[in-house]
N, C-alpha and C. Protein backbone atom coordinates (compact mmCIF):
# COMPACT_ATOMS: atom_id res chain seq x y z
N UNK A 1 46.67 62.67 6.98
CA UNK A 1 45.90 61.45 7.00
C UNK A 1 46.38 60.58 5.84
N UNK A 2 46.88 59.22 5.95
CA UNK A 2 47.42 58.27 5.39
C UNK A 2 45.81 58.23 4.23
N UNK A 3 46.37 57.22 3.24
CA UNK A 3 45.39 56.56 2.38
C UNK A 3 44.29 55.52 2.56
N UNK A 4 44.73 54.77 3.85
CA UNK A 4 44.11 53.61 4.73
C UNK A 4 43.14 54.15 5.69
N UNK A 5 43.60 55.30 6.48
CA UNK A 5 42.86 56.09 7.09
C UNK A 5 41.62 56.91 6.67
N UNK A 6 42.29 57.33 5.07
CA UNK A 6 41.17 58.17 4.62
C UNK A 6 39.75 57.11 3.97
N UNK A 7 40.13 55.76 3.60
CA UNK A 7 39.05 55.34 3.45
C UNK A 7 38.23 54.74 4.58
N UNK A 8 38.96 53.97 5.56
CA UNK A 8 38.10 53.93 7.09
C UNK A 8 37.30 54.74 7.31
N UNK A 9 37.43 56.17 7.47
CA UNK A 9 36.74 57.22 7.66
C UNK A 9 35.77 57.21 6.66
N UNK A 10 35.87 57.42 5.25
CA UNK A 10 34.79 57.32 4.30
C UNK A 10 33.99 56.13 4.38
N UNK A 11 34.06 55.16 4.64
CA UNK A 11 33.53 53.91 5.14
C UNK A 11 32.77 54.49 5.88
N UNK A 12 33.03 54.76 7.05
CA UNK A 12 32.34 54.87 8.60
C UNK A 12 31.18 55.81 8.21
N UNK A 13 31.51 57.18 7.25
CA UNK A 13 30.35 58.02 7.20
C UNK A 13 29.72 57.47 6.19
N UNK A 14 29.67 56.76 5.09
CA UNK A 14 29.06 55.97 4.43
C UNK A 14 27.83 55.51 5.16
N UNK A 15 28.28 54.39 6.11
CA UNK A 15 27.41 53.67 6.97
C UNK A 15 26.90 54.64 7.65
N UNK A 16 27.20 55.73 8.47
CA UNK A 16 26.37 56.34 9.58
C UNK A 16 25.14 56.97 8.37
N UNK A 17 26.08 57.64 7.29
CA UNK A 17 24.42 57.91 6.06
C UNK A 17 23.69 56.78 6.16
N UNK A 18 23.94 56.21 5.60
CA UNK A 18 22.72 55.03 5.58
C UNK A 18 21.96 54.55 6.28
N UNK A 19 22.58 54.53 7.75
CA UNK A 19 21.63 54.67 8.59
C UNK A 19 20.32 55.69 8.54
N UNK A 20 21.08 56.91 8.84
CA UNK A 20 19.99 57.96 8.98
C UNK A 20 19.14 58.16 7.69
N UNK A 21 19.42 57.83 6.81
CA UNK A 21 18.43 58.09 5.38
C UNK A 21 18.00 56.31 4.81
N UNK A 22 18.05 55.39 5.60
CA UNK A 22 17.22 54.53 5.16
C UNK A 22 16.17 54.82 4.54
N UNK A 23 15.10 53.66 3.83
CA UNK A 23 14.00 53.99 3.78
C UNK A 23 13.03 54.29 4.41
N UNK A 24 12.22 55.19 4.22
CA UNK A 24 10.89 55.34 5.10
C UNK A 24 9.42 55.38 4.04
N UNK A 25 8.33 55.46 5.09
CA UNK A 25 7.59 55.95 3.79
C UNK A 25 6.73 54.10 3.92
N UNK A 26 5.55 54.85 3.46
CA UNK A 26 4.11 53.49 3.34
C UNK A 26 4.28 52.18 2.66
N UNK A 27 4.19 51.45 2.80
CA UNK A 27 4.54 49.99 2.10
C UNK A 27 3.39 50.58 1.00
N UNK A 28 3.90 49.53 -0.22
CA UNK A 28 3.13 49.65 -1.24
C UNK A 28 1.85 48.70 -1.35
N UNK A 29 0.99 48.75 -2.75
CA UNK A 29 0.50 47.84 -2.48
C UNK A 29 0.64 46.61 -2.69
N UNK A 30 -0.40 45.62 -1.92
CA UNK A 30 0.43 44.03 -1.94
C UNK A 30 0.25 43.28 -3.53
N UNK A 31 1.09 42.51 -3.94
CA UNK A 31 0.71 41.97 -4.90
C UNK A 31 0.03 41.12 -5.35
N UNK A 32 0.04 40.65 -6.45
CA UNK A 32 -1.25 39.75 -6.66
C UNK A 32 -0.84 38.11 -5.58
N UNK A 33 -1.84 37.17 -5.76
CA UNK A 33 -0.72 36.01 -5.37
C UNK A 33 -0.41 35.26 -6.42
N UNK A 34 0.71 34.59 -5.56
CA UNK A 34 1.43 33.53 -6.14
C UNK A 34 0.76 32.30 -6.80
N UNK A 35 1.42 31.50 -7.19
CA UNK A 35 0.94 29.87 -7.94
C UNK A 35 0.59 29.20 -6.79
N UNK A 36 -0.01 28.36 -6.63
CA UNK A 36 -0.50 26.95 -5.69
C UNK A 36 0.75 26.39 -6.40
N UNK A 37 1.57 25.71 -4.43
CA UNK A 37 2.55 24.64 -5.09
C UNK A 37 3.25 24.54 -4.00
N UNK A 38 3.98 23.96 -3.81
CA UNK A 38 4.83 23.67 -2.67
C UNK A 38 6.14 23.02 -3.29
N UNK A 39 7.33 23.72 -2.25
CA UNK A 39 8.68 23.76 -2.50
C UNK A 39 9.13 22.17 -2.21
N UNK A 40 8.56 21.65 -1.34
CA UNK A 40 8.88 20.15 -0.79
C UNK A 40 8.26 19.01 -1.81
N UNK A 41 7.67 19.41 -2.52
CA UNK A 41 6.88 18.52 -3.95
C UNK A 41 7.78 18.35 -5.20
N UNK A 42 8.64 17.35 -5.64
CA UNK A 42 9.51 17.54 -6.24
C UNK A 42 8.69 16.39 -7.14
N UNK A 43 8.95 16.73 -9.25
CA UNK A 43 8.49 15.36 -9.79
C UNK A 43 9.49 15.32 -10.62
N UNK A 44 10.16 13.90 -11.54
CA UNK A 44 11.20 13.94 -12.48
C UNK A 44 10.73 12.89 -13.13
N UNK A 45 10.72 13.12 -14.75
CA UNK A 45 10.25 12.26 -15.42
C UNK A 45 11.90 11.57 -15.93
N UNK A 46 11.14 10.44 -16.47
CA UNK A 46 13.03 9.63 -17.22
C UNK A 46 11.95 8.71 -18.21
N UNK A 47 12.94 8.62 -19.42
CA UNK A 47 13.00 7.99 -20.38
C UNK A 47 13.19 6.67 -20.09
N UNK A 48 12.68 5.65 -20.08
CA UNK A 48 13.57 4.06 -20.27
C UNK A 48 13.53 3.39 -21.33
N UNK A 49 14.23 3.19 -21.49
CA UNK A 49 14.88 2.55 -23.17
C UNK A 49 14.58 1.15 -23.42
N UNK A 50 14.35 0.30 -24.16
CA UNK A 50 14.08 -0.81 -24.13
C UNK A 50 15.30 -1.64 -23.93
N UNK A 51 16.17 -1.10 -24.17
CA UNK A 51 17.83 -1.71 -23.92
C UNK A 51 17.93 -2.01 -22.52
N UNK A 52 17.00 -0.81 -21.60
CA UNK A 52 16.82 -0.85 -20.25
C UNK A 52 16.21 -1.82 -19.03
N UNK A 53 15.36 -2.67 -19.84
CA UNK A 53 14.49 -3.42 -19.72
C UNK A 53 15.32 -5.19 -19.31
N UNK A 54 15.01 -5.66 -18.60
CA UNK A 54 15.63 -7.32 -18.38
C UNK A 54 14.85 -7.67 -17.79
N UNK A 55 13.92 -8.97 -17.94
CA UNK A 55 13.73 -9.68 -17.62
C UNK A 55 12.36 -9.16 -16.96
N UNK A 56 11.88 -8.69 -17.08
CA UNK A 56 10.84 -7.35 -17.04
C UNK A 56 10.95 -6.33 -16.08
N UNK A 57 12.00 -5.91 -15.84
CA UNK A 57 12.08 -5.17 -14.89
C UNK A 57 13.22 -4.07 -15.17
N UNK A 58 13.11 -3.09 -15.03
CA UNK A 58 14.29 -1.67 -14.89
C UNK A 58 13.60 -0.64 -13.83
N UNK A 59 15.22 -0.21 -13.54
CA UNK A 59 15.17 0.56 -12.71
C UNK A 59 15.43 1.83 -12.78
N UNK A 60 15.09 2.73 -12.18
CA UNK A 60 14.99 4.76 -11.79
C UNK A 60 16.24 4.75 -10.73
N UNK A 61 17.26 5.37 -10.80
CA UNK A 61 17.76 5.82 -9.81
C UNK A 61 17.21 6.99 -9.96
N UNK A 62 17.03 7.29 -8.67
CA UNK A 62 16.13 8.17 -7.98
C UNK A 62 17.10 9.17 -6.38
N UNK A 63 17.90 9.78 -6.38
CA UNK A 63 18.78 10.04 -5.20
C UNK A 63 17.56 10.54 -4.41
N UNK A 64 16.87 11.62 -5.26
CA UNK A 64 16.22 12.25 -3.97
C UNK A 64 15.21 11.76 -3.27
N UNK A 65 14.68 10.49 -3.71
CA UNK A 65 13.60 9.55 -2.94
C UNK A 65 14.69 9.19 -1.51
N UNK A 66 13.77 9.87 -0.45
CA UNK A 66 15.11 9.56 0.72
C UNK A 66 13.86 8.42 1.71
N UNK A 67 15.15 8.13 2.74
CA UNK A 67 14.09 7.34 3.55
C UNK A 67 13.16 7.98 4.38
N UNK A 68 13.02 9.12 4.35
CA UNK A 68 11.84 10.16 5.23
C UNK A 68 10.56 9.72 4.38
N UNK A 69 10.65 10.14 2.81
CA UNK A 69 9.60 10.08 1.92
C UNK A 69 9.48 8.39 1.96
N UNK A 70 10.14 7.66 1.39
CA UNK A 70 9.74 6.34 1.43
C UNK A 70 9.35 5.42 2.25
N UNK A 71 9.29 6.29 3.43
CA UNK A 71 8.85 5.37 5.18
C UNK A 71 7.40 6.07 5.29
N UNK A 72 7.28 7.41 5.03
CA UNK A 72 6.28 8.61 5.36
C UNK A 72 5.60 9.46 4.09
N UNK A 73 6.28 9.29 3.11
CA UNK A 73 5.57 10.32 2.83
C UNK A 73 4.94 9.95 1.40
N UNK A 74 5.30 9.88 0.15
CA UNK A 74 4.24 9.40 -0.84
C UNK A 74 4.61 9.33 -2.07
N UNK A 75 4.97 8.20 -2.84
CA UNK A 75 5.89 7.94 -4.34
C UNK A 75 5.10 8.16 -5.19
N UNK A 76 4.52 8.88 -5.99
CA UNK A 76 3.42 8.17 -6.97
C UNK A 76 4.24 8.11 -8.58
N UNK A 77 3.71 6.92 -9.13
CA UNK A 77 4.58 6.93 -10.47
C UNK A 77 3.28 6.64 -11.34
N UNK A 78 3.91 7.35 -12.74
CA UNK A 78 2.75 7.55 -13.88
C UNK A 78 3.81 6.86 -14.94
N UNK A 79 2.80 6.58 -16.22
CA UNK A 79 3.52 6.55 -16.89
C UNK A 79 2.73 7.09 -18.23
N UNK A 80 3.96 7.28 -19.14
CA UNK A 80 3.21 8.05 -20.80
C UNK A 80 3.74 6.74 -21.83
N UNK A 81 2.30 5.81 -22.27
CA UNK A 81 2.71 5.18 -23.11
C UNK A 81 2.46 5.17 -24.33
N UNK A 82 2.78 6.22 -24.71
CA UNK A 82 2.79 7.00 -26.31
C UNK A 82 2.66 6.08 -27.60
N UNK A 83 3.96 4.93 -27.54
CA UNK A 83 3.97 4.20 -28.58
C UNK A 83 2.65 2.99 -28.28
N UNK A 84 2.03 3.28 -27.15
CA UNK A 84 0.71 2.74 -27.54
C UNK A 84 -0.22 2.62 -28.79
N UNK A 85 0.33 3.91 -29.45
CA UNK A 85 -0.57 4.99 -30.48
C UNK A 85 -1.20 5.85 -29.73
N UNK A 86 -1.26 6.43 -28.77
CA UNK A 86 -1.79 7.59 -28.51
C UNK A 86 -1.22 8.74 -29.10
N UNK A 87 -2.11 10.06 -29.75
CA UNK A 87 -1.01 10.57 -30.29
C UNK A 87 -1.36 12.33 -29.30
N UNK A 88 -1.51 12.05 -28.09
CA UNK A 88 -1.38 12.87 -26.67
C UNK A 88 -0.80 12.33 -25.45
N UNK A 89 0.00 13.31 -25.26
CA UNK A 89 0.99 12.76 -23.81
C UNK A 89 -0.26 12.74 -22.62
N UNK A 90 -0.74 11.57 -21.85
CA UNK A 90 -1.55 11.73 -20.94
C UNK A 90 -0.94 10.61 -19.73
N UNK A 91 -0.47 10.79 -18.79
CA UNK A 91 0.28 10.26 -17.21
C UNK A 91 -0.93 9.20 -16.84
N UNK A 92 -0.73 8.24 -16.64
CA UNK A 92 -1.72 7.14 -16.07
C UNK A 92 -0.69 6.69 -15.14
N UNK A 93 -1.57 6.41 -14.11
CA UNK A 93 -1.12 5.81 -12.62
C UNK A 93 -0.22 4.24 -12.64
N UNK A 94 0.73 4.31 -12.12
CA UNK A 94 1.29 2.50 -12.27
C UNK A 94 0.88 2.41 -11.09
N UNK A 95 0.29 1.12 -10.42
CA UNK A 95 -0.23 -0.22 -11.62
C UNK A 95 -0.85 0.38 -12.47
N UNK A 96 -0.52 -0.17 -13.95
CA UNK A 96 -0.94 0.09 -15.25
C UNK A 96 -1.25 -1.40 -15.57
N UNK A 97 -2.46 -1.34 -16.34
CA UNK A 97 -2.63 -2.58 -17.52
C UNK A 97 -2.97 -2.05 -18.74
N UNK A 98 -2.35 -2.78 -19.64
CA UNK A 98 -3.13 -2.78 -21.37
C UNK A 98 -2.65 -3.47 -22.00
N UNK A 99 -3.36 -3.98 -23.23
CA UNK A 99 -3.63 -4.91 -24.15
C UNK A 99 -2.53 -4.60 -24.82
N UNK A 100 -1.36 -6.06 -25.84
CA UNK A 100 -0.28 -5.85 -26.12
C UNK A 100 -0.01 -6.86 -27.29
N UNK A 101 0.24 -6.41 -28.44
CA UNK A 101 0.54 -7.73 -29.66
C UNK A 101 1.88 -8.44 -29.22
N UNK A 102 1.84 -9.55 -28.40
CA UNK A 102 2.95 -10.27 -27.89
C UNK A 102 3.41 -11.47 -29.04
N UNK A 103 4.09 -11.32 -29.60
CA UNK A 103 4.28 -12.72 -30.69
C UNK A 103 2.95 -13.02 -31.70
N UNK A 104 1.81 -11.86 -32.05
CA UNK A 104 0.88 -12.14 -32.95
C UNK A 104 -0.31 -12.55 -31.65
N UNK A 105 -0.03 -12.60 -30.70
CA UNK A 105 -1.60 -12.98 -29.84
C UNK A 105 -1.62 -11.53 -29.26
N UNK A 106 -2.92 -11.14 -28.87
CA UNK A 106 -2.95 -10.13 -27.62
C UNK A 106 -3.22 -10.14 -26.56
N UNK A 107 -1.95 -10.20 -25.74
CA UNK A 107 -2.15 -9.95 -24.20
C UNK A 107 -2.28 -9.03 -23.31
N UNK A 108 -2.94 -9.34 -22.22
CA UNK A 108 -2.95 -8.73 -21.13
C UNK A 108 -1.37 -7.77 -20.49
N UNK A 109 -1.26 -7.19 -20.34
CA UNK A 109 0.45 -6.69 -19.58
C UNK A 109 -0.14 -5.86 -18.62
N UNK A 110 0.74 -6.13 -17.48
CA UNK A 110 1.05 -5.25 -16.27
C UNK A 110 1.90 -4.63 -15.78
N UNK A 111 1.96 -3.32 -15.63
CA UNK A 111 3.32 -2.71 -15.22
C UNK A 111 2.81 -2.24 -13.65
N UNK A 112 3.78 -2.48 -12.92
CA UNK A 112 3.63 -2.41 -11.52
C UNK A 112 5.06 -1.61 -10.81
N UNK A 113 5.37 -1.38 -9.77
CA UNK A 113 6.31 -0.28 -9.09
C UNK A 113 7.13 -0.51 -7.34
N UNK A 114 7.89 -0.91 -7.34
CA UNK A 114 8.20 -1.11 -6.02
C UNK A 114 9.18 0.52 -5.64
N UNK A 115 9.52 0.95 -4.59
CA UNK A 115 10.58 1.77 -4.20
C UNK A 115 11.17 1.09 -3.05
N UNK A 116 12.08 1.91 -3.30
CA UNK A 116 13.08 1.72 -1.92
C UNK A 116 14.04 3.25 -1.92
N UNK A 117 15.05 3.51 -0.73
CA UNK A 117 15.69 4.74 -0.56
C UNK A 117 16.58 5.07 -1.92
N UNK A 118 15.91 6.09 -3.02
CA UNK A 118 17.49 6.11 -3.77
C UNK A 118 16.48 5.45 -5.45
N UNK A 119 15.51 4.67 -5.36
CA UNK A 119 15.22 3.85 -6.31
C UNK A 119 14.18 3.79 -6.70
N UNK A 120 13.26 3.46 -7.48
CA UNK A 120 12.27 3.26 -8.52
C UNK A 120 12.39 1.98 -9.26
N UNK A 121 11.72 0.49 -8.72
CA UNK A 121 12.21 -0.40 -9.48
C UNK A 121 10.66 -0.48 -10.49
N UNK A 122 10.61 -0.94 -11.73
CA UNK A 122 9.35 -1.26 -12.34
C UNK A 122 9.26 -2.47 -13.09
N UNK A 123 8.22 -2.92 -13.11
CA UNK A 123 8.21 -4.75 -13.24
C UNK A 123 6.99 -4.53 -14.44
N UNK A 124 7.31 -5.56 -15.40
CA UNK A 124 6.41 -4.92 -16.68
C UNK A 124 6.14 -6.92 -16.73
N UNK A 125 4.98 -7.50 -16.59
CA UNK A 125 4.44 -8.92 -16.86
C UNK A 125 3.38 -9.62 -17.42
N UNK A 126 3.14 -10.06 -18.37
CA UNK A 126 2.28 -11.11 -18.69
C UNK A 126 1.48 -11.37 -17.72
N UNK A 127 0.03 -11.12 -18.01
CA UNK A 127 -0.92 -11.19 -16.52
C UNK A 127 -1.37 -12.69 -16.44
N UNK A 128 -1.27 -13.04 -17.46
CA UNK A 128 -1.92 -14.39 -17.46
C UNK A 128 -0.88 -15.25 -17.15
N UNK A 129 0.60 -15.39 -17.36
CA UNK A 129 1.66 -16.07 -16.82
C UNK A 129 2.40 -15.77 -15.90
N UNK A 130 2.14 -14.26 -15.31
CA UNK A 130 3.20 -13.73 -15.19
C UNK A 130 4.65 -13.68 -14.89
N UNK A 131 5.09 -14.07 -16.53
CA UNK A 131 6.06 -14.08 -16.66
C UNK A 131 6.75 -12.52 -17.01
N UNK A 132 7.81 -12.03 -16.72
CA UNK A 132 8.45 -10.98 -17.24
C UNK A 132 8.61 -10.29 -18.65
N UNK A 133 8.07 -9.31 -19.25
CA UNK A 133 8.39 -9.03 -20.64
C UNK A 133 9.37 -7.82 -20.93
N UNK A 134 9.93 -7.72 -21.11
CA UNK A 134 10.26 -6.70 -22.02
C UNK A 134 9.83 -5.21 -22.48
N UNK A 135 9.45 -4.36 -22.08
CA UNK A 135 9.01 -2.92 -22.51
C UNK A 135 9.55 -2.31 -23.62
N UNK A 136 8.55 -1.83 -24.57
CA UNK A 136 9.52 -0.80 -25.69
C UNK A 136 9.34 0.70 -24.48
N UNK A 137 10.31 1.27 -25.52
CA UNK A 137 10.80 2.59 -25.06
C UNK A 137 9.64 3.28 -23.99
N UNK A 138 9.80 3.88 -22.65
CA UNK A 138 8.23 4.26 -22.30
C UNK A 138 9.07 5.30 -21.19
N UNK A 139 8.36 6.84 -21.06
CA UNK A 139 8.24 7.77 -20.44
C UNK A 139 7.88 7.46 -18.99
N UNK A 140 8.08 7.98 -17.82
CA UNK A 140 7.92 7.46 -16.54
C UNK A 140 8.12 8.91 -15.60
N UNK A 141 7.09 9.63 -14.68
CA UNK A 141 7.64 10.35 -14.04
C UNK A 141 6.78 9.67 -12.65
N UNK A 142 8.20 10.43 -11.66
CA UNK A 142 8.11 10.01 -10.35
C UNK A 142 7.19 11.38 -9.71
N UNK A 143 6.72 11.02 -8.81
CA UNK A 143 6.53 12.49 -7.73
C UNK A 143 6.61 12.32 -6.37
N UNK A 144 7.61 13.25 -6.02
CA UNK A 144 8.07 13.09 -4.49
C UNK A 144 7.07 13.59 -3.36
N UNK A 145 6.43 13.38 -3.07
CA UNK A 145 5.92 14.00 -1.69
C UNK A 145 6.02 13.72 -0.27
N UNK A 146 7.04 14.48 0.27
CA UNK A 146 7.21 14.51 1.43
C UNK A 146 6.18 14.34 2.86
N UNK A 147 5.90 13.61 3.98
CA UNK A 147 5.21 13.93 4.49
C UNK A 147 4.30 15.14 5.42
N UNK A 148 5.10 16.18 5.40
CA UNK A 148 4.87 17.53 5.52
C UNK A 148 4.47 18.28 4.83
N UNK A 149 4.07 17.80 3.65
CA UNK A 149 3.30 18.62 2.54
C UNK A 149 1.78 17.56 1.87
N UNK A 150 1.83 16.31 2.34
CA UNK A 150 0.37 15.60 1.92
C UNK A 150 -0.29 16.20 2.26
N UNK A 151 -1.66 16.32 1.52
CA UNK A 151 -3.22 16.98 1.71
C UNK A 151 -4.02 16.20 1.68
N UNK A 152 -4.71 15.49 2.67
CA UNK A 152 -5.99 15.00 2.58
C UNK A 152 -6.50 15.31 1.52
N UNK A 153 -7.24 14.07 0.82
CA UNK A 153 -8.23 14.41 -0.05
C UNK A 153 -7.55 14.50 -1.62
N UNK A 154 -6.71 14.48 -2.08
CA UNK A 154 -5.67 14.15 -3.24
C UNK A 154 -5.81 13.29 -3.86
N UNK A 155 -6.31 12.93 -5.17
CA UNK A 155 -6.18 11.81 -5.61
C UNK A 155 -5.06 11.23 -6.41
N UNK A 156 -3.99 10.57 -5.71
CA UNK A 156 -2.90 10.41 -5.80
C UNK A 156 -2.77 9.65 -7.04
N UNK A 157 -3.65 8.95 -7.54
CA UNK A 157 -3.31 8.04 -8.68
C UNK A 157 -4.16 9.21 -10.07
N UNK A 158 -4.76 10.26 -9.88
CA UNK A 158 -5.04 11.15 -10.90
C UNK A 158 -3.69 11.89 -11.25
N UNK A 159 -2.90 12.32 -12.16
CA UNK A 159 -1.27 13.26 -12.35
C UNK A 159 -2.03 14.19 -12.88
N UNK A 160 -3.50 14.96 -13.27
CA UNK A 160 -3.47 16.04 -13.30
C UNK A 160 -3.93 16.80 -11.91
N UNK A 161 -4.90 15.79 -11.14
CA UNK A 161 -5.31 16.62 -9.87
C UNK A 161 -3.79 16.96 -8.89
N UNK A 162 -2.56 15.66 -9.04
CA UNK A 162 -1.78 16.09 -8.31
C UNK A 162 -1.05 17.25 -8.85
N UNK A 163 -0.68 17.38 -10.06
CA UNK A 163 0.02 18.66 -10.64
C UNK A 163 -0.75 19.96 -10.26
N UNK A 164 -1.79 19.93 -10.43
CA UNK A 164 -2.34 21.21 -9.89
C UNK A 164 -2.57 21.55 -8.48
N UNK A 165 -2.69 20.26 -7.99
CA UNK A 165 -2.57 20.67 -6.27
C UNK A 165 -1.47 21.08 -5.21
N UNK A 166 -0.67 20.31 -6.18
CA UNK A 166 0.58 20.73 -5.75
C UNK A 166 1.46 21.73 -6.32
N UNK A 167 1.34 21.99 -7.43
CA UNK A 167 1.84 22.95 -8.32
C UNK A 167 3.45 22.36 -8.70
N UNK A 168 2.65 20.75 -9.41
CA UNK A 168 4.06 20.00 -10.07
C UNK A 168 4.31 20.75 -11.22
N UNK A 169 5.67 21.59 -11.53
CA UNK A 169 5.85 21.62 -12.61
C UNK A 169 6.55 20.68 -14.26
N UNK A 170 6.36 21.02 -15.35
CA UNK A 170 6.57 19.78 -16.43
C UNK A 170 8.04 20.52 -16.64
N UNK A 171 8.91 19.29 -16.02
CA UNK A 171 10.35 19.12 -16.77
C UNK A 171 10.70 18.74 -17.79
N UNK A 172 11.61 18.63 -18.45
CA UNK A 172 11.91 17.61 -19.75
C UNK A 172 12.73 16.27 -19.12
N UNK A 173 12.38 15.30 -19.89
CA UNK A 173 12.61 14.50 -19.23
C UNK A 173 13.75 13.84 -19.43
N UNK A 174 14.76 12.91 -18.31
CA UNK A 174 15.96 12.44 -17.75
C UNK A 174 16.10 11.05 -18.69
């Protein structure tokens, strides 16, 4: 018996063992469960820079916002505006308003959100003119939800009820 031969053969009874001595024997017991969350729930936060900012408006490229989710299924954008002085990261729903030392007066500002396939545009304005301003540096996460995974009853503009309902986890951010 050649060298080629002799391992074919050892092969073959290999496999026929394994067959016959698979496992057998009681399943164990089941484990605990898993996290609440769903695989189709995707969120990504991004940094935007004030460099980022024109004319009041910058944009998120966003690839995985596809046209399924943006025809059907559900964008929600938060934002963390830290250099507010807050000195806790807490996600508030865009549309956003708050009070802003614009040139020594304090104004009104609005930050607001359009999408499209691919994108995240955000528009930051003077409520009383609305004219376009400028943003300092500000935190922004998206959350994807597909239409095959919405739940009745969600309050989409809360980011802690959706993180826990969905089981968004916290990335670092883009």
């Amino acid at each position: 018996m050649n060298l080629k031969s002799f391992k074919v053969a050892a092969a073959a009874i290999a496999m026929v063992g394994m067959v016959f001595t698979a496992c057998s024997g009681e399943d164990g017991d089941i484990g605990p469960a898993g996290a609440n969350g769903n695989a189709n729930v995707n969120s990504f936060s991004y940094t935007v820079d004030a460099a980022s900012w024109s004319q009041g408006r910058a944009n998120i490229s966003l690839p995985q916002l596809t046209k399924a989710i943006a025809d059907n299924g559900v964008v929600a954008v938060f934002g963390s505006f830290d250099s507010l002085g807050t000195d806790t990261i807490s996600w508030r729903p865009v549309p956003y308003r708050f009070v802003a030392n614009v040139g020594g007066t304090n104004m009104l500002v609005s930050i607001t959100n359009t999408f499209s396939v691919g994108q995240v545009s955000l528009f930051s304005n003077l409520t009383s003119t609305n004219a376009g301003i400028n943003l300092f540096t500000s935190t922004f996460r998206v959350v994807l939800i597909p239409s095959s995974a919405k739940i009745e009853g969600v309050n989409i503009n809360n980011y802690e009820e959706v993180k826990t309902v969905y089981g968004v986890e916290e990335f670092e951010v883009l």
